[in-house]
Protein backbone atom coordinates (compact mmCIF):
# COMPACT_ATOMS: atom_id res chain seq x y z
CA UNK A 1 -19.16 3.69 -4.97
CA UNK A 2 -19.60 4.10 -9.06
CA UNK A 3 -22.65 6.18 -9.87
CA UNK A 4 -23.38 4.92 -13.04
CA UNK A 5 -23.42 1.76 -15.31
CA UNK A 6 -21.57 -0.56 -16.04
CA UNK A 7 -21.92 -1.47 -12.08
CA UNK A 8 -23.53 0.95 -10.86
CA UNK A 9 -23.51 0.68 -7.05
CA UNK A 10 -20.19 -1.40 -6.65
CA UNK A 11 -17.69 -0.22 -5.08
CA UNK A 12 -14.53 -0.06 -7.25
CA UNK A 13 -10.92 1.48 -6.87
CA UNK A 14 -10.02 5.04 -7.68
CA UNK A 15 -9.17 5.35 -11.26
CA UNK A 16 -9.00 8.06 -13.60
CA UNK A 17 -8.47 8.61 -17.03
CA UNK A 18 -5.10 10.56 -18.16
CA UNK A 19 -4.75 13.76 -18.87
CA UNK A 20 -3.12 15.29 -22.51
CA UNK A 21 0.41 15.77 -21.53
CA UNK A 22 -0.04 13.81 -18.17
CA UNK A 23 2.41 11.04 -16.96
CA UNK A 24 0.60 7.86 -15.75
CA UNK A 25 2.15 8.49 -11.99
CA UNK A 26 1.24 12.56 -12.49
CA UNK A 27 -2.76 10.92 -13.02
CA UNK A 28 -2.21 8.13 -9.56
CA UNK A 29 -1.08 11.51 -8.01
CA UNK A 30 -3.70 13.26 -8.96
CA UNK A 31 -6.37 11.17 -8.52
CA UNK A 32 -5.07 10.21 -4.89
CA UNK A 33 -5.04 13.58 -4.13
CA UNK A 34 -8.58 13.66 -4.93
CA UNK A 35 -9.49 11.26 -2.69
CA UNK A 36 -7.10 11.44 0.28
CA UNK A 37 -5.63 13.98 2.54
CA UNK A 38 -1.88 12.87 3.75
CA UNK A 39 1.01 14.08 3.99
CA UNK A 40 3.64 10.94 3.22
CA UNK A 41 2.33 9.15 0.05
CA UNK A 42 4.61 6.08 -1.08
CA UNK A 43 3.61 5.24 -4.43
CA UNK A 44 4.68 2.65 -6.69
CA UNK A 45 3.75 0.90 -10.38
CA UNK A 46 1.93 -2.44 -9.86
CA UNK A 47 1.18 -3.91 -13.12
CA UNK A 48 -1.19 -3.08 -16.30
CA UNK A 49 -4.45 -5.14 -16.83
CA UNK A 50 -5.63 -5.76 -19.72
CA UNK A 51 -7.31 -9.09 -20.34
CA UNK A 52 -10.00 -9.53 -23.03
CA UNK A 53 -13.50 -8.61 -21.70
CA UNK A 54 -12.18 -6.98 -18.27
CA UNK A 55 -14.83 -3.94 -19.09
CA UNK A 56 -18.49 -4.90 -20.46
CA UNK A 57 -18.32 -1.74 -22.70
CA UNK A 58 -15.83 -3.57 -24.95
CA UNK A 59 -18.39 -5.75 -26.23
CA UNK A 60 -20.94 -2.34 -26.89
CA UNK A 61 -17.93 -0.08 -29.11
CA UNK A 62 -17.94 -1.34 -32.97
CA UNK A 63 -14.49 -0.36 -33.39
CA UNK A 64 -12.60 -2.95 -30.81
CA UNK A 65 -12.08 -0.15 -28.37
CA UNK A 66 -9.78 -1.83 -25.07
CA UNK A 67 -9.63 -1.07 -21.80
CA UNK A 68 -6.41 -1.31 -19.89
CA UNK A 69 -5.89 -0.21 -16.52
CA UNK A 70 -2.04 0.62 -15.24
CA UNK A 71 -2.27 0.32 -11.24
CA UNK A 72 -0.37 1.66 -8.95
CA UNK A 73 -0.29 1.18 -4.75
CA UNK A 74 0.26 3.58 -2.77
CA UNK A 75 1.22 3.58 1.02
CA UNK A 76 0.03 5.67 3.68
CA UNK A 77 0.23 6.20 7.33
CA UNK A 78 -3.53 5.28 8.28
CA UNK A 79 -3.92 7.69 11.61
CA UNK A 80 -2.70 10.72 9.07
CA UNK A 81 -4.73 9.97 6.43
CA UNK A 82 -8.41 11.48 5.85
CA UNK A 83 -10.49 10.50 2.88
CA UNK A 84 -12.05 13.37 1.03
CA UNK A 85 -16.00 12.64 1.04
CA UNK A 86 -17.43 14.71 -1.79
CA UNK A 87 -21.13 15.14 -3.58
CA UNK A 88 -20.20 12.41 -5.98
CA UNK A 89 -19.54 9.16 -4.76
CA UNK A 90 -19.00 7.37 -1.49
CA UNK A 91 -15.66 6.59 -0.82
CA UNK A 92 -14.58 4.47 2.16
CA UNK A 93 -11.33 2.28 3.61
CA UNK A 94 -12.25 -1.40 3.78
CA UNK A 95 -9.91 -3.95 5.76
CA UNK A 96 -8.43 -6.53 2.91
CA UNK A 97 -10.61 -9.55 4.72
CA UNK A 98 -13.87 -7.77 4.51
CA UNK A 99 -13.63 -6.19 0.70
CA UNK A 100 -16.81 -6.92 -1.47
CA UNK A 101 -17.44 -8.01 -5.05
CA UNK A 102 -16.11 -5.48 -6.46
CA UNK A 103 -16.21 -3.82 -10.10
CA UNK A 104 -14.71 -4.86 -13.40
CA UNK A 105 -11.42 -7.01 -12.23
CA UNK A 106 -10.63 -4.76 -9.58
CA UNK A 107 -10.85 -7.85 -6.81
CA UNK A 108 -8.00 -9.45 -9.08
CA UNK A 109 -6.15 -6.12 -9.52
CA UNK A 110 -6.32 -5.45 -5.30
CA UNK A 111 -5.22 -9.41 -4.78
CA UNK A 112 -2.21 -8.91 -7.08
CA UNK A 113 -1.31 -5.63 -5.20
CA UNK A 114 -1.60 -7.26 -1.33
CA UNK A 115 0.75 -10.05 -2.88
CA UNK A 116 3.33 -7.96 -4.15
CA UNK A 117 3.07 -6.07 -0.79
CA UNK A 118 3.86 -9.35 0.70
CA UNK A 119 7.03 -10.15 -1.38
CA UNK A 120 8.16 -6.32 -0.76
CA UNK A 121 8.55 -6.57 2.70
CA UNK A 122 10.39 -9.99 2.62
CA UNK A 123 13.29 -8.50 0.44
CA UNK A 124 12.63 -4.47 1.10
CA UNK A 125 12.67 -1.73 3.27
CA UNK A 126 9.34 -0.40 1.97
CA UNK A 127 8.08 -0.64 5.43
CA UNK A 128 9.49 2.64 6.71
CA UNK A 129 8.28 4.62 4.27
CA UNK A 130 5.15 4.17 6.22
CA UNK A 131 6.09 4.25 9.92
CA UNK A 132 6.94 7.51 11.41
CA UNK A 133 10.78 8.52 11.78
CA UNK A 134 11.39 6.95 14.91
CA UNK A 135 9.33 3.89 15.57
CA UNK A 136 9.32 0.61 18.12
CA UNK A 137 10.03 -2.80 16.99
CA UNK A 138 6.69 -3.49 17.94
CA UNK A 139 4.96 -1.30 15.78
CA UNK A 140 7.31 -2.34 12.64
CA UNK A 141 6.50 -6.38 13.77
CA UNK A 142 2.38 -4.56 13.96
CA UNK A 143 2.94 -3.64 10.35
CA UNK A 144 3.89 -6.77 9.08
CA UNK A 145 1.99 -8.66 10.87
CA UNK A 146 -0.90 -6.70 9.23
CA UNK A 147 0.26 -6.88 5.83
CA UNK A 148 1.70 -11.16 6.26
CA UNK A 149 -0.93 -12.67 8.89
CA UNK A 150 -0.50 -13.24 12.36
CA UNK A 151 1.16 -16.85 11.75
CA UNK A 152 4.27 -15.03 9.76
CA UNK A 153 7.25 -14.89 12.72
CA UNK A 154 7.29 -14.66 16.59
CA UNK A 155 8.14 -11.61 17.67
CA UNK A 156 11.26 -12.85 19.47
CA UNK A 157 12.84 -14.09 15.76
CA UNK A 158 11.54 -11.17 14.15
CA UNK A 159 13.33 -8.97 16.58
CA UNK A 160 16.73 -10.65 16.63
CA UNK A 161 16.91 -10.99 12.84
CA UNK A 162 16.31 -7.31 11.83
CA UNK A 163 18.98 -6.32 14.61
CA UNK A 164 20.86 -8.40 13.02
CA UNK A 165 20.65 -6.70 9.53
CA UNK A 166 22.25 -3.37 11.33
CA UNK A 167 20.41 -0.98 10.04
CA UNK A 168 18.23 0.10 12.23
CA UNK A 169 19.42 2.77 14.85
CA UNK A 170 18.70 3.21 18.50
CA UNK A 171 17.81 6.43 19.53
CA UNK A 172 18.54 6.09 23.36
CA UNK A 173 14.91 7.17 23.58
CA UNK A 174 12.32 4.80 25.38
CA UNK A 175 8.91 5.26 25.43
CA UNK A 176 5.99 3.99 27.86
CA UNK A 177 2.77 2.22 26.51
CA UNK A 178 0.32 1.01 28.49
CA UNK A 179 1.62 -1.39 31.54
CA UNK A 180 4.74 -3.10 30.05
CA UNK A 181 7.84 -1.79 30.45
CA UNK A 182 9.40 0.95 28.43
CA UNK A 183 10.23 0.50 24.84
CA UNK A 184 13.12 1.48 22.90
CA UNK A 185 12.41 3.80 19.53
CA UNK A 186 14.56 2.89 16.30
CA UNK A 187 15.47 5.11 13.24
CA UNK A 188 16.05 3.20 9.91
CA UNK A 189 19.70 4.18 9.03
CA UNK A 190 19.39 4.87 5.42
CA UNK A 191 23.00 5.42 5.05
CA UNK A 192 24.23 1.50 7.08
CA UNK A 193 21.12 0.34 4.78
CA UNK A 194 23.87 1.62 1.18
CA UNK A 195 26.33 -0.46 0.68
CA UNK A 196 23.29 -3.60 1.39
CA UNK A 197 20.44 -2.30 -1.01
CA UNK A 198 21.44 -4.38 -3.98
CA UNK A 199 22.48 -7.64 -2.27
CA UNK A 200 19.94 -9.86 -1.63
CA UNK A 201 18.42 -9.54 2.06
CA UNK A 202 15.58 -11.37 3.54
CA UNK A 203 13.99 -9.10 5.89
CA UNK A 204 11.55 -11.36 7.87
């Protein structure tokens, strides 16, 4: 929640300015550290905004002062991660469906972000750097599900086609949720997952 003008009580995105002698991804560190407790951070570069106008200050500086923004996403495990509530701001999670108006372009900049999300799981193995070491196939099909819609694959297809990609490993393990029957855990095999990472794969 931004404190002060220009949109003053918006909410807006974490940003930060960067440091002398700072490296853009030092600064998304940095300021994620600020705001969030966990242990297994993915980040990655999304894209740098920049459009004429973005920031309402542009028009108040006589010297043509811009303001670009260079975004990043980052990926966490949601049941490890705390946010850090300080004396500041407010600072909360919102689901994508339910975000407000937000400040400056950051609706556009969070849009852009879910879609590349989208088109990094298709072709990627992003996905387990956010599930825990050994997983189900349910909760990996739960992830993207979350991230592409309900509509995106049956379960059944979704199943059979990343078995088919042999690289994820049974552990022999099964584990007991609820009433159903027992499910088997996976490991992604980084190593079977080599000699495929620069061929083209469509995970989903």
């Amino acid at each position: 929640m931004r404190q002060q003008e220009p949109f003053l009580n918006y909410w807006s995105l974490p940003g930060t300015l960067v440091r002398q002698g700072e490296s853009l991804e030092d600064a998304a560190y940095r300021i994620m550290a600020e705001k969030i407790k966990v242990n297994n951070l993915y980040l990655e570069q999304l894209y740098t905004f920049g459009g004429p106008q973005r920031d309402p200050r542009e028009s108040l500086d006589s010297y043509g002062v811009r303001y670009l923004s260079v975004s990043y996403f980052a990926l966490v495990r949601f049941e490890e991660a705390e946010l850090i509530a300080d004396r500041v701001a407010g600072i909360a999670w919102y689901p994508i469906k339910q975000v407000p108006q937000l400040a400056f372009d950051h609706n556009e900049i969070l849009a852009y972000g879910h879609r590349r999300l989208k088109n990094k799981l298709e072709y990627s193995p992003v996905a387990f750097d956010v599930l825990p070491e050994t997983f189900t196939l349910n909760d990996l099909y739960q992830l993207y599900t979350t991230v592409l819609g309900e509509n995106f694959s049956d379960y059944s297809n979704f199943r059979a086609r990343l078995l088919k990609l042999g690289f994820l490993c049974d552990t022999g393990i099964k584990v007991s949720r609820g009433a159903g029957r027992p499910a088997s855990l996976y490991k992604f095999d980084a190593e079977a997952f080599a000699p495929l990472k620069d061929k083209p794969l469509v995970f989903i």
